[in-house]
C-alpha atoms as a PDB file:
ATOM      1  CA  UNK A   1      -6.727 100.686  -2.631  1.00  0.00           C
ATOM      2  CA  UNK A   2      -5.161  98.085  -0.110  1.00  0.00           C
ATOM      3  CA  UNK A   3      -6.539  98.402   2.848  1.00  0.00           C
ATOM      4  CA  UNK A   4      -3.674  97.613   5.851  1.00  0.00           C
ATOM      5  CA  UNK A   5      -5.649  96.522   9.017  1.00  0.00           C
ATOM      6  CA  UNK A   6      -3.748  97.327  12.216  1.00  0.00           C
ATOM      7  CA  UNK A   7      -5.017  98.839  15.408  1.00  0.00           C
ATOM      8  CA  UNK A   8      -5.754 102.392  16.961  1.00  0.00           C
ATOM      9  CA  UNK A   9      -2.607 103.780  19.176  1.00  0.00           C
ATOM     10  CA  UNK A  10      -5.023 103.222  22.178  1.00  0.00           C
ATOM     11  CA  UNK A  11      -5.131  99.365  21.037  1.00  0.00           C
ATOM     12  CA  UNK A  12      -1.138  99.063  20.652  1.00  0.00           C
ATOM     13  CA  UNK A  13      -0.784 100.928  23.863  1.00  0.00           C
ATOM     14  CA  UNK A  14      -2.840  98.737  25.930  1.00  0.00           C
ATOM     15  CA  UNK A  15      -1.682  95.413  24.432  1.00  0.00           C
ATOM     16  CA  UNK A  16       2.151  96.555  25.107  1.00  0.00           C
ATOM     17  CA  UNK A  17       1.246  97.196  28.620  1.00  0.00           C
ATOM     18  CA  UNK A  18      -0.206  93.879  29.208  1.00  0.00           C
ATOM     19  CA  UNK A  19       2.397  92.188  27.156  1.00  0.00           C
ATOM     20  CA  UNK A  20       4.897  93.594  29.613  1.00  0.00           C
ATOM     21  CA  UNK A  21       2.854  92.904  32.743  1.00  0.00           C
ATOM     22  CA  UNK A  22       2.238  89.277  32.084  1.00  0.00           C
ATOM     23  CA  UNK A  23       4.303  88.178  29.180  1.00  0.00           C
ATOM     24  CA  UNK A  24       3.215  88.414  25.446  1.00  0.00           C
ATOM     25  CA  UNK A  25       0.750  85.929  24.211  1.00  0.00           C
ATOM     26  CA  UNK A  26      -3.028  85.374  23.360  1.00  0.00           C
ATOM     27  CA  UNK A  27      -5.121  85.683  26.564  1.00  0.00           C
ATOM     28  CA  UNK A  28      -2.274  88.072  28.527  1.00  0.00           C
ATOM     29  CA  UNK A  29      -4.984  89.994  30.028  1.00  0.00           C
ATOM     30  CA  UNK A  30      -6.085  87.160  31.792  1.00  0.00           C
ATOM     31  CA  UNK A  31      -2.577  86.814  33.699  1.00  0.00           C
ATOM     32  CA  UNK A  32      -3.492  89.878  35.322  1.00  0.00           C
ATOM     33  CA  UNK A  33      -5.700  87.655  37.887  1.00  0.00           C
ATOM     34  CA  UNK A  34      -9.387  88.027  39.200  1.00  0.00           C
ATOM     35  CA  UNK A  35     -10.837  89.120  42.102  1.00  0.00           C
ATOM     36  CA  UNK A  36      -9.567  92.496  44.214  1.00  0.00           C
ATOM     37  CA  UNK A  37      -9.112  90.212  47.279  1.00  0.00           C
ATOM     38  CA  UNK A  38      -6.686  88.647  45.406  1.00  0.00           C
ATOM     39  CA  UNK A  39      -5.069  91.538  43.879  1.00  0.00           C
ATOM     40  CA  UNK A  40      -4.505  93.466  46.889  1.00  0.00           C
ATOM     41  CA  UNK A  41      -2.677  90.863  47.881  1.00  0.00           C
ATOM     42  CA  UNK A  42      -0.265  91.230  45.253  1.00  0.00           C
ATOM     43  CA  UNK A  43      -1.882  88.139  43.857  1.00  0.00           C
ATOM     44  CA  UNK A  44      -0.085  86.081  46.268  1.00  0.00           C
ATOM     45  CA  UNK A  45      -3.139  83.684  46.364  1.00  0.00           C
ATOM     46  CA  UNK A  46      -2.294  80.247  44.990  1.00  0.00           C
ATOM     47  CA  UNK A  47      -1.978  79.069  48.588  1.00  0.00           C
ATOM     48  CA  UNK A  48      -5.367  80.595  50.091  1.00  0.00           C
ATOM     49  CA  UNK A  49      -7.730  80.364  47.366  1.00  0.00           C
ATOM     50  CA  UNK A  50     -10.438  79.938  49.752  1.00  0.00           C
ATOM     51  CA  UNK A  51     -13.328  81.940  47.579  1.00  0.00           C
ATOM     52  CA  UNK A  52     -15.184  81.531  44.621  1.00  0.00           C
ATOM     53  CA  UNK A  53     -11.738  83.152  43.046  1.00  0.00           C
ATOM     54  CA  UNK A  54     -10.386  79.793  43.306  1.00  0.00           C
ATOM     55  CA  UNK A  55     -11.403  78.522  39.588  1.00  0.00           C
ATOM     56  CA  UNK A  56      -9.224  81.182  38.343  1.00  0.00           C
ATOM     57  CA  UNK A  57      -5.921  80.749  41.345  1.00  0.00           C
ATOM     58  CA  UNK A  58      -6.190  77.074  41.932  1.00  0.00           C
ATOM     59  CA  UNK A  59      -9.012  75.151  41.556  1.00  0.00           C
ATOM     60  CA  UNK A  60      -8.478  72.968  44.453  1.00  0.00           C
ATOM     61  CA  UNK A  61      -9.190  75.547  47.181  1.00  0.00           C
ATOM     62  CA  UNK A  62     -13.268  74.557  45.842  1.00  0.00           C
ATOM     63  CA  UNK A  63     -12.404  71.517  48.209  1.00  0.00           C
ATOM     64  CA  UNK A  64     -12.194  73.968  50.798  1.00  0.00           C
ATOM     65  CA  UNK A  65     -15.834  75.873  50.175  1.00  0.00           C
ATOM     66  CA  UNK A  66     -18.799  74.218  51.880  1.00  0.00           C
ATOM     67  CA  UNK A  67     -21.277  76.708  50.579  1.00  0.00           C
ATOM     68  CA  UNK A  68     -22.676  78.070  47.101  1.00  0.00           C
ATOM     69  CA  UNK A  69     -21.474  81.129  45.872  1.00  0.00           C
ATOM     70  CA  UNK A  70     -21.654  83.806  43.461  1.00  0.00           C
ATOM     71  CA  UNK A  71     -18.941  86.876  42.177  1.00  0.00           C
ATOM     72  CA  UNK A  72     -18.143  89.424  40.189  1.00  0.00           C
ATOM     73  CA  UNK A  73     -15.250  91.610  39.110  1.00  0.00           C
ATOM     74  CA  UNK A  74     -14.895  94.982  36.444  1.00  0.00           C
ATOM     75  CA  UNK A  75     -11.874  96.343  36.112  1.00  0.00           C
ATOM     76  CA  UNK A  76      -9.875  98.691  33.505  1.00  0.00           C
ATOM     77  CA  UNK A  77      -6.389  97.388  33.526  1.00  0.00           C
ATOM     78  CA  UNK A  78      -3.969  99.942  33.651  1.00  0.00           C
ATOM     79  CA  UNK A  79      -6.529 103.007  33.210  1.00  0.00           C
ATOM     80  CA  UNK A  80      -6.294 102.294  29.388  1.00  0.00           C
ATOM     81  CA  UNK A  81      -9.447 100.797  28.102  1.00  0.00           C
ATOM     82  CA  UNK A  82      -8.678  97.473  28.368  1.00  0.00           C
ATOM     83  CA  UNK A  83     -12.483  96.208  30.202  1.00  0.00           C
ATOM     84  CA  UNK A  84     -11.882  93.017  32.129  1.00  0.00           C
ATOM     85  CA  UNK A  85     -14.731  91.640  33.882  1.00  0.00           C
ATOM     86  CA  UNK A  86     -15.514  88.111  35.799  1.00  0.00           C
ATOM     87  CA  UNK A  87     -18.870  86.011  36.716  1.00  0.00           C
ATOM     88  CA  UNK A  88     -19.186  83.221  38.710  1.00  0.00           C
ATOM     89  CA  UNK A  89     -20.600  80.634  41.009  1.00  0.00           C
ATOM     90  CA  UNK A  90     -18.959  77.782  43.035  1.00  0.00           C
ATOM     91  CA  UNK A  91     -20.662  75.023  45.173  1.00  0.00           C
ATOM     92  CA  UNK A  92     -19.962  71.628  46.651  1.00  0.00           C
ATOM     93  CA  UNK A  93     -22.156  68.425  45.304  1.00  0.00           C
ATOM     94  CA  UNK A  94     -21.635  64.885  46.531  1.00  0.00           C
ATOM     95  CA  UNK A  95     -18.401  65.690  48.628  1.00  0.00           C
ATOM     96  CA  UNK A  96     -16.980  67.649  45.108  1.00  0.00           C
ATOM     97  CA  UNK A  97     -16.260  71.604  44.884  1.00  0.00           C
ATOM     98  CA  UNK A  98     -18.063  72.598  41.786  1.00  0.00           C
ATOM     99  CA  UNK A  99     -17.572  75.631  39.685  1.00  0.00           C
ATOM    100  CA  UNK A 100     -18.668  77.439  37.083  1.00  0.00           C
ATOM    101  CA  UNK A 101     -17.211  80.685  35.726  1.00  0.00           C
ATOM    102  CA  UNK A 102     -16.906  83.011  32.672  1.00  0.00           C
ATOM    103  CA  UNK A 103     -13.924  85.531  31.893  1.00  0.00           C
ATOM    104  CA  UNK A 104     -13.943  88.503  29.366  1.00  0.00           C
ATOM    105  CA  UNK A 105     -11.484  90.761  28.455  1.00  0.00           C
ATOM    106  CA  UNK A 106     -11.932  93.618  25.210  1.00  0.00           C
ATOM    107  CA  UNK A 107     -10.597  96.695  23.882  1.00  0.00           C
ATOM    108  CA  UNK A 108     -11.692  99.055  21.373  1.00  0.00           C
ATOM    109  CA  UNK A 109      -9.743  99.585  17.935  1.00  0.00           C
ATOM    110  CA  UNK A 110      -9.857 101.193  14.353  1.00  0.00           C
ATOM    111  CA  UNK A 111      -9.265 100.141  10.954  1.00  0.00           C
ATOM    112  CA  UNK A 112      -6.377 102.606   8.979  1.00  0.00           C
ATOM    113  CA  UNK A 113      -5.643 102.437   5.938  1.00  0.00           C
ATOM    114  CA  UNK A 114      -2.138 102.562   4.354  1.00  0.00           C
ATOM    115  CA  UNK A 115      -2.200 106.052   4.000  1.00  0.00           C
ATOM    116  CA  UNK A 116      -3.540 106.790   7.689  1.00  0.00           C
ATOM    117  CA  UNK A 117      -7.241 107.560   7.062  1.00  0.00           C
ATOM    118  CA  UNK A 118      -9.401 106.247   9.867  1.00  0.00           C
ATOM    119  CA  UNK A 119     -11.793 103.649   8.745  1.00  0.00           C
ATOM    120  CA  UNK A 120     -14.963 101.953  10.487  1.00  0.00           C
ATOM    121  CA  UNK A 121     -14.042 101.328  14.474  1.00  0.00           C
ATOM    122  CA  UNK A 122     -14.358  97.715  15.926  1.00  0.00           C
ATOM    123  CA  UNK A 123     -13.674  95.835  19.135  1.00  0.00           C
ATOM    124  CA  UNK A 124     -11.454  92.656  20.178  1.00  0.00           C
ATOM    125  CA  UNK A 125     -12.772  90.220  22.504  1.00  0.00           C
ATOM    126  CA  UNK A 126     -11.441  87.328  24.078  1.00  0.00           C
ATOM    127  CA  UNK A 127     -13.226  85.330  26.555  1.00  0.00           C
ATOM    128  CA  UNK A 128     -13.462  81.907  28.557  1.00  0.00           C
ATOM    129  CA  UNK A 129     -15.946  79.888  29.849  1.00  0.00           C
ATOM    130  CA  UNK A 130     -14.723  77.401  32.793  1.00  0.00           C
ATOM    131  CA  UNK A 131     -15.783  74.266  34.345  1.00  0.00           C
ATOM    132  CA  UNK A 132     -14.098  73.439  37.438  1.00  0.00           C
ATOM    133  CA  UNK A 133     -14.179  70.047  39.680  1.00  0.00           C
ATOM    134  CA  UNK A 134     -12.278  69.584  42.848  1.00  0.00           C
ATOM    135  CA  UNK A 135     -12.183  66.809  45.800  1.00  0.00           C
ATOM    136  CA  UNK A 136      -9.697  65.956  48.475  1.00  0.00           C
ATOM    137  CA  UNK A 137      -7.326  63.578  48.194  1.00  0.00           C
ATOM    138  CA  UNK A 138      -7.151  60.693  51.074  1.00  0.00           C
ATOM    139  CA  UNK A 139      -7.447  63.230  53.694  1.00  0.00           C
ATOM    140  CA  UNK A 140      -4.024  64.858  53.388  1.00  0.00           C
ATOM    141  CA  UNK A 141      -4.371  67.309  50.308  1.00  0.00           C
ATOM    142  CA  UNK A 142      -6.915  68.526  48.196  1.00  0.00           C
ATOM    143  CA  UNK A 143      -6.788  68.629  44.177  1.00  0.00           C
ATOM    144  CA  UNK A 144      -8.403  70.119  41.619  1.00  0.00           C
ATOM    145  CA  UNK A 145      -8.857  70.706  37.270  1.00  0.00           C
ATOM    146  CA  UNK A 146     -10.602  73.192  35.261  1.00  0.00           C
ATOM    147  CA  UNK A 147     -11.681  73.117  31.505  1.00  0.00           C
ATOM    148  CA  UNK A 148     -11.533  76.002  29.668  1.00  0.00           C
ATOM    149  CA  UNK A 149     -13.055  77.195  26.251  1.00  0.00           C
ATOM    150  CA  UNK A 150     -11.519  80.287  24.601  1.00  0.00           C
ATOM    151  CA  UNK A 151     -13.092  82.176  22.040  1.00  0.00           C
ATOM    152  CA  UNK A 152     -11.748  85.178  20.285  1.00  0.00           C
ATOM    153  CA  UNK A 153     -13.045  87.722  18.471  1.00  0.00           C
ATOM    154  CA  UNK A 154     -10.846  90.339  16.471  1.00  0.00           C
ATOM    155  CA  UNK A 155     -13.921  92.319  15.261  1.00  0.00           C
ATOM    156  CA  UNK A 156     -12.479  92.058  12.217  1.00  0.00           C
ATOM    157  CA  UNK A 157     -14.437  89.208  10.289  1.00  0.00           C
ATOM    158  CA  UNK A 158     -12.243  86.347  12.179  1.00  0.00           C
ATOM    159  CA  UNK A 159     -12.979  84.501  15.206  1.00  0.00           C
ATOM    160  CA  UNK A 160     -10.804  81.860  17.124  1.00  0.00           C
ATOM    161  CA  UNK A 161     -11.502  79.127  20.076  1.00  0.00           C
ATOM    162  CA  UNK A 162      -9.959  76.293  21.321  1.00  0.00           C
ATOM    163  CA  UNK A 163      -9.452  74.384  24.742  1.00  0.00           C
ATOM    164  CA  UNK A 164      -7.335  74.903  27.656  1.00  0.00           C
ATOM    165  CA  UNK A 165      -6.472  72.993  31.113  1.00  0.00           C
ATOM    166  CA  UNK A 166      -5.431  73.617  34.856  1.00  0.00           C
ATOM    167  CA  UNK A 167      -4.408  71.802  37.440  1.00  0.00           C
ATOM    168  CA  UNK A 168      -4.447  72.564  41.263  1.00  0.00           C
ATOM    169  CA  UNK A 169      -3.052  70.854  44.411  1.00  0.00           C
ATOM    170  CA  UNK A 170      -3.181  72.321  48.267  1.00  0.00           C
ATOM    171  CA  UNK A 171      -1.213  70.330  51.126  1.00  0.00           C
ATOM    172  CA  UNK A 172      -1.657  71.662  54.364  1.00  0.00           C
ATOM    173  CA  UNK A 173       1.391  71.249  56.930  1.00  0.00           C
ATOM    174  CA  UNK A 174      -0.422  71.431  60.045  1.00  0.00           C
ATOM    175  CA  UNK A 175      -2.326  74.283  61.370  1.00  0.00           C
ATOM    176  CA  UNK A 176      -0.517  77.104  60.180  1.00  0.00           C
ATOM    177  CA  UNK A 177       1.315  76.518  56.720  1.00  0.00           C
ATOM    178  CA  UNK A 178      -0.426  75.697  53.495  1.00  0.00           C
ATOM    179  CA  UNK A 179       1.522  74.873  50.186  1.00  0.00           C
ATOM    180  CA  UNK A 180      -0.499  75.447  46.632  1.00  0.00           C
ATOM    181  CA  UNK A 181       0.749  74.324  43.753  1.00  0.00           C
ATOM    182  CA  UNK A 182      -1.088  75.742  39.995  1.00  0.00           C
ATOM    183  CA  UNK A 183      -0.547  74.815  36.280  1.00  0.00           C
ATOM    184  CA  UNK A 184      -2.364  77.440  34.252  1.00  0.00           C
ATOM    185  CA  UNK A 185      -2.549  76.304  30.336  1.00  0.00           C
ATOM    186  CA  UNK A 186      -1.006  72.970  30.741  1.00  0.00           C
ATOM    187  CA  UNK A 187       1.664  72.738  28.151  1.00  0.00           C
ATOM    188  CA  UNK A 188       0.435  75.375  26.368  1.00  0.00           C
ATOM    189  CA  UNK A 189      -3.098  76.105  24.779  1.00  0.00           C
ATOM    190  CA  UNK A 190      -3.807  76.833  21.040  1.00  0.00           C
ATOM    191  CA  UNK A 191      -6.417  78.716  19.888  1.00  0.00           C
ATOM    192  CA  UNK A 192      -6.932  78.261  16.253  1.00  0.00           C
ATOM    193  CA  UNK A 193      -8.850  81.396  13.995  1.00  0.00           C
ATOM    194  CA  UNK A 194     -11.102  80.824  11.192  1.00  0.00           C
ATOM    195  CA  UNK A 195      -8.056  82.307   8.793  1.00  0.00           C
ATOM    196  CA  UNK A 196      -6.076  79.520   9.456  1.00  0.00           C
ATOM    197  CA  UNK A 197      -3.764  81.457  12.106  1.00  0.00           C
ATOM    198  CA  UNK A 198      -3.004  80.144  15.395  1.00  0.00           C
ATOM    199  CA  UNK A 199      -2.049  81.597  18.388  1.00  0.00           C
ATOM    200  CA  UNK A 200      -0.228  79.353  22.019  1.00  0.00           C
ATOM    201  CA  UNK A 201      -1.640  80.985  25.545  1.00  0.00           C
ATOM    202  CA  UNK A 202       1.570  80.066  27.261  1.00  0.00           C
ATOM    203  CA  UNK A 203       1.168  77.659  30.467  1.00  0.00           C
ATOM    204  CA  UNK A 204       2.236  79.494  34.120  1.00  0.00           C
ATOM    205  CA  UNK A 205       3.420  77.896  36.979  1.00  0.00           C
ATOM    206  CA  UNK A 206       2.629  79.121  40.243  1.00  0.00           C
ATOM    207  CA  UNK A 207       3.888  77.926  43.829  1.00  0.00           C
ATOM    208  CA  UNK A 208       2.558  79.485  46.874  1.00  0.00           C
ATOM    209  CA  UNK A 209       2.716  79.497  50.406  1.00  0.00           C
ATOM    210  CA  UNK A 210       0.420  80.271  52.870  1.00  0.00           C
ATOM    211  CA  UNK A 211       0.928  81.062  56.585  1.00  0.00           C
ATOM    212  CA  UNK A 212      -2.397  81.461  58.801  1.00  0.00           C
ATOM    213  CA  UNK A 213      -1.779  82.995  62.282  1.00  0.00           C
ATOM    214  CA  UNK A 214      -4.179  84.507  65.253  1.00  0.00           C
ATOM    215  CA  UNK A 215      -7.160  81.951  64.439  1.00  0.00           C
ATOM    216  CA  UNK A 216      -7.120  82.705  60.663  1.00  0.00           C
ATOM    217  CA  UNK A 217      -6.892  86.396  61.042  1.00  0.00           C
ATOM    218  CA  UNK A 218      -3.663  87.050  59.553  1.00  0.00           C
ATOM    219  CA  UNK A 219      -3.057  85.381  56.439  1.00  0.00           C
ATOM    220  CA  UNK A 220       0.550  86.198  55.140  1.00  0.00           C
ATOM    221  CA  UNK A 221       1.388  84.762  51.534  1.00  0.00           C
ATOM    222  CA  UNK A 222       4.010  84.495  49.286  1.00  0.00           C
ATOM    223  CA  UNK A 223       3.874  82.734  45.009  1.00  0.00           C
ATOM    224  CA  UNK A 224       6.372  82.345  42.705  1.00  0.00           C
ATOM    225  CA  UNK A 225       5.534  82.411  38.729  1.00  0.00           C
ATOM    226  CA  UNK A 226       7.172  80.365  36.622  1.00  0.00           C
ATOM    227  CA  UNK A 227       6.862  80.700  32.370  1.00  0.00           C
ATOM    228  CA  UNK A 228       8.037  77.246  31.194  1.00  0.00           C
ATOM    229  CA  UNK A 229      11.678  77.028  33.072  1.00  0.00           C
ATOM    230  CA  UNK A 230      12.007  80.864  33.077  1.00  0.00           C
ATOM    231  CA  UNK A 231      11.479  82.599  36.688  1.00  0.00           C
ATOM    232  CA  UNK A 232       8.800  84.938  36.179  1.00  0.00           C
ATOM    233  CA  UNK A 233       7.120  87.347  39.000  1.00  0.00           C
ATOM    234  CA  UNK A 234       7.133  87.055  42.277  1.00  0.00           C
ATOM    235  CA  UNK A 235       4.328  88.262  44.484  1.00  0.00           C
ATOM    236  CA  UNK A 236       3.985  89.080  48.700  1.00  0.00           C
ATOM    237  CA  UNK A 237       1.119  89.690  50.217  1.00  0.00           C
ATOM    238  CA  UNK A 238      -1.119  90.331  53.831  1.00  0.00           C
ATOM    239  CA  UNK A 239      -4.296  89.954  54.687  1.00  0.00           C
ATOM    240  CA  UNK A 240      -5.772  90.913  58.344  1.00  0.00           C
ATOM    241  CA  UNK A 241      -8.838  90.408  59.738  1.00  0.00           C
ATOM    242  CA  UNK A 242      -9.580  93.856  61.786  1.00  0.00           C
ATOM    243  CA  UNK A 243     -12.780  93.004  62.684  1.00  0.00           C
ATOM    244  CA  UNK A 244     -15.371  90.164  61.289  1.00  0.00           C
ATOM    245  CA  UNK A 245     -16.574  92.739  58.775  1.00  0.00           C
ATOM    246  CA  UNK A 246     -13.657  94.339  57.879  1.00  0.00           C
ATOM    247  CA  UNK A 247     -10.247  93.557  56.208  1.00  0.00           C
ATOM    248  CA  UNK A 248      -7.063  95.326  55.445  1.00  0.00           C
ATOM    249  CA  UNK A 249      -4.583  93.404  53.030  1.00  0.00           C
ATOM    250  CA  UNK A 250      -1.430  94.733  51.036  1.00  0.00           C
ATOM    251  CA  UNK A 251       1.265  93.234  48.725  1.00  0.00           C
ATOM    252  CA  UNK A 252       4.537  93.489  46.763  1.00  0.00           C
ATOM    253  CA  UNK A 253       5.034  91.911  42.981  1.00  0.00           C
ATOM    254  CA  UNK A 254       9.073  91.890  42.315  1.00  0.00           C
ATOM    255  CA  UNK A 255       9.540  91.420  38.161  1.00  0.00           C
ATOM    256  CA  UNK A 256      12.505  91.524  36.224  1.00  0.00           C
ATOM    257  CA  UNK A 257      14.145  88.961  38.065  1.00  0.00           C
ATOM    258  CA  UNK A 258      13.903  91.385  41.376  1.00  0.00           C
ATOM    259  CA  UNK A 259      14.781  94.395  39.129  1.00  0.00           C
ATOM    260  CA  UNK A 260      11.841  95.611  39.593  1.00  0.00           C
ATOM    261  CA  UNK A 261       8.905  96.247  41.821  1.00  0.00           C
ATOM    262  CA  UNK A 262       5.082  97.223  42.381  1.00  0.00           C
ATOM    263  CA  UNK A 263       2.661  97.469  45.230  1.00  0.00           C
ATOM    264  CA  UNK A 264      -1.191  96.579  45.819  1.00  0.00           C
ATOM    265  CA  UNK A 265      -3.422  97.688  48.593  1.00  0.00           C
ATOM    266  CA  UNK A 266      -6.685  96.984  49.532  1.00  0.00           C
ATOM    267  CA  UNK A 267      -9.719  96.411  51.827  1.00  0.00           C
ATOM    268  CA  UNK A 268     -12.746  93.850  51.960  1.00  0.00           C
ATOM    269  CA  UNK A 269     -16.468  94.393  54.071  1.00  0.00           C
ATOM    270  CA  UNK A 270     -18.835  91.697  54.646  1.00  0.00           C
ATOM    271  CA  UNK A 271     -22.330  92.168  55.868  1.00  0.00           C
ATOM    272  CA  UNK A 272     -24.459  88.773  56.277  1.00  0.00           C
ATOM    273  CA  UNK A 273     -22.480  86.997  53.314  1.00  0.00           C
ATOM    274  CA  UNK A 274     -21.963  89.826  51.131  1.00  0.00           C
ATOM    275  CA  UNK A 275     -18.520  90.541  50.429  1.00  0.00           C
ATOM    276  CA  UNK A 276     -17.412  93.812  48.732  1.00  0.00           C
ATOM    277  CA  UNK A 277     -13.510  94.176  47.703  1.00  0.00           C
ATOM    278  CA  UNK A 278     -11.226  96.913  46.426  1.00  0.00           C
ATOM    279  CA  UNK A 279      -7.571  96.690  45.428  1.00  0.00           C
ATOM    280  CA  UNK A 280      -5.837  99.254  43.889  1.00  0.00           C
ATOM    281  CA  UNK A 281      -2.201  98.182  41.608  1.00  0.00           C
ATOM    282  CA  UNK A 282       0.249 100.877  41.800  1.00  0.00           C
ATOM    283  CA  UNK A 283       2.229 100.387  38.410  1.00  0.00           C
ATOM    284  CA  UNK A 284       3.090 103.499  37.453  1.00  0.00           C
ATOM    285  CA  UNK A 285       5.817 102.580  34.682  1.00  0.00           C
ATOM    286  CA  UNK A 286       2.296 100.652  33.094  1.00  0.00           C
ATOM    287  CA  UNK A 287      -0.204 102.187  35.014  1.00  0.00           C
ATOM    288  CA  UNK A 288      -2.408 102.223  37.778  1.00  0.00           C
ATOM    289  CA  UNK A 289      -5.720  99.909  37.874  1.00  0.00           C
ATOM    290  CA  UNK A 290      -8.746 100.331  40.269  1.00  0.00           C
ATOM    291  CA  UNK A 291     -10.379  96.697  41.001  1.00  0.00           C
ATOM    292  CA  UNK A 292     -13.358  95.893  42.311  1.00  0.00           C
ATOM    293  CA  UNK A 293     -15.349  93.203  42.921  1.00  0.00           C
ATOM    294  CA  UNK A 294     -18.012  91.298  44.970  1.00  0.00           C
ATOM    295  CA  UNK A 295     -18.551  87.597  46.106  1.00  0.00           C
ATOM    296  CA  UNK A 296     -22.200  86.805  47.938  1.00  0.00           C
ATOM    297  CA  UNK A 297     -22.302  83.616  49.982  1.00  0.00           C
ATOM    298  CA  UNK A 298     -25.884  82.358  49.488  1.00  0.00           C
ATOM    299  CA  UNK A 299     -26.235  80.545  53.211  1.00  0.00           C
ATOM    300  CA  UNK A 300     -25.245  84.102  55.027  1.00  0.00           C
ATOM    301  CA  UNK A 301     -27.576  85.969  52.731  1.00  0.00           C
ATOM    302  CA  UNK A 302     -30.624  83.368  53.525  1.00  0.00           C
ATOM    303  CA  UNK A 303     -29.372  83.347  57.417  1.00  0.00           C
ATOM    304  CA  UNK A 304     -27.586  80.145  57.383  1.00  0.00           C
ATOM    305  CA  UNK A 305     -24.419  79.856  59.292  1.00  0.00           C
ATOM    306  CA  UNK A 306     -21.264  79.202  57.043  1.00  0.00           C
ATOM    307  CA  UNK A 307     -18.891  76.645  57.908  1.00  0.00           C
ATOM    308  CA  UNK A 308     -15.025  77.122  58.716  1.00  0.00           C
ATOM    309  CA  UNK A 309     -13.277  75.027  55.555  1.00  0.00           C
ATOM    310  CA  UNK A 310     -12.098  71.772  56.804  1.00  0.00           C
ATOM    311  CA  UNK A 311      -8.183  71.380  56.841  1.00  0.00           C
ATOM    312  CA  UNK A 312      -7.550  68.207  54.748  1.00  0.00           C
ATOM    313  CA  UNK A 313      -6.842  66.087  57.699  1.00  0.00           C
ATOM    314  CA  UNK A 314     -10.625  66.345  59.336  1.00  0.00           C
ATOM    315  CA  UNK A 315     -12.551  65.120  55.914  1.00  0.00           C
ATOM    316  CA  UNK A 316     -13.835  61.963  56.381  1.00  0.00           C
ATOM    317  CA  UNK A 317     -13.486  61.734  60.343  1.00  0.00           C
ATOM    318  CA  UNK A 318     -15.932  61.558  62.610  1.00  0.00           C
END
């Protein structure tokens, strides 16, 4: 008998709700961003991007580390059993912002055959492993590229990969305002299985800016998506600095052209270079996701003191 291979309700479910999220494609779950920093900002980030998040929001805020760092995020999008998790490490080398990161996302599924008997269970996997390099540009902005290699697993006897690029630019505009700029996918990146089927990651366009007030303690942010020449989300977000070791942030994503609407919230500690984030995305129409995630900055762990970013203006000078 013909076996039919399609995927559990759970699977369909959870695919659907990412689809609509972040647009339908390979790789969707990775629109959802990294890092709950981020994502209780509404991931209105493309202009900050002043953590090891940076490979995955713009790769240019790397310029703006001066220390080595490591992170980590788990979440389960939308409470449905879609696992997406993130590792990695950032540090600067010969005047360069280096970094190095890996991205997976999976959910479970189950054979059925064409008469609706269950057959042996199985899990897709898609992941990414990502080399980023970023330098300012003649002391006025600050630029920066990743690689990417996808590879896909169906866990169905047929595997995929193929190779994907970025590129980031931040200008600041004096003390206060920042402007980021992100291509995510370049033109589109095509991921080619062993079957002969191929699948496009559609590019994303983000613009962003940033506004820094009370020595760096408020951060208030704002990013537009764009899908090729289609307006996609828009996302509004706060950060503020209560005290050194503890943040408060919050944000708005409008979809549908404004039609719509979601919020984030969120809150950040840091003890001697250990930073430990939660954001929580309230999308009940999808459905709600709990984020967490942690970033360790090696000098404050070892006791060194780490240094304010330098605006693109100061590199170089004496």
């Amino acid at each position: 008998m013909k076996r039919v291979m399609v995927v559990s309700l759970a699977l369909i479910m959870v695919l659907s709700a990412v689809a609509l999220a972040d647009g339908i494609g390979a790789f969707s779950a990775f629109k959802s961003g990294i890092g709950a920093r981020a994502l209780a900002m509404g991931g209105a980030f493309v202009a900050v991007a002043d953590d090891a998040t940076a490979v995955c929001w713009n790769p240019a805020g790397l310029a703006q580390l001066s220390d080595t760092r490591l992170a980590g995020m788990s979440t389960d999008l939308f409470g449905m059993g879609l696992t997406h998790q993130y590792i990695g490490a950032v540090t600067t080398f010969a005047n360069l912002g280096v970094g190095l990161a890996w991205e997976r996302a999976s959910v479970d599924g189950q054979v059925v055959d064409e008469e609706g008997g269950l057959g042996e269970a199985f899990t897709w996997v898609e992941q990414a492993i990502i080399g980023s390099l970023a330098t300012n540009v003649l002391d006025v902005a600050m630029a920066g590229a990743n690689v990417k290699y996808y590879l896909a697993d169906n866990g169905i006897d047929d595997t995929a990969s193929g190779f994907g690029f970025d590129l980031g630019l931040l200008v600041s505009l004096g003390d206060m305002f920042v402007i980021g700029v992100n291509a995510s996918d370049l033109a589109g990146s095509t991921i080619a299985w062993g079957g002969g089927a191929t699948d496009i990651i559609s590019g994303l366009y983000t613009a962003g800016l940033a506004m820094k007030l009370a020595d760096d303690k408020l951060i208030l942010a704002t990013d537009v998506d764009f899908d090729g020449t289609e307006l996609g989300d828009t996302h509004v977000g706060v950060e503020f600095q209560v005290i050194d070791e503890l943040a408060l942030r919050g944000g708005v994503v409008l979809t549908d052209n404004f039609q719509s609407y979601y919020f984030t919230v969120g809150a950040g500690i840091n003890v001697a270079g250990l930073y430990v984030d939660a954001a929580y995305v309230i999308d009940e129409p999808v459905g709600n996701t709990l984020v967490l995630s942690a970033e360790f900055s090696l000098g404050g762990l070892f006791g060194g003191e780490e240094e304010p970013a330098p605006a693109p203006e100061e590199v170089g000078t004496e």
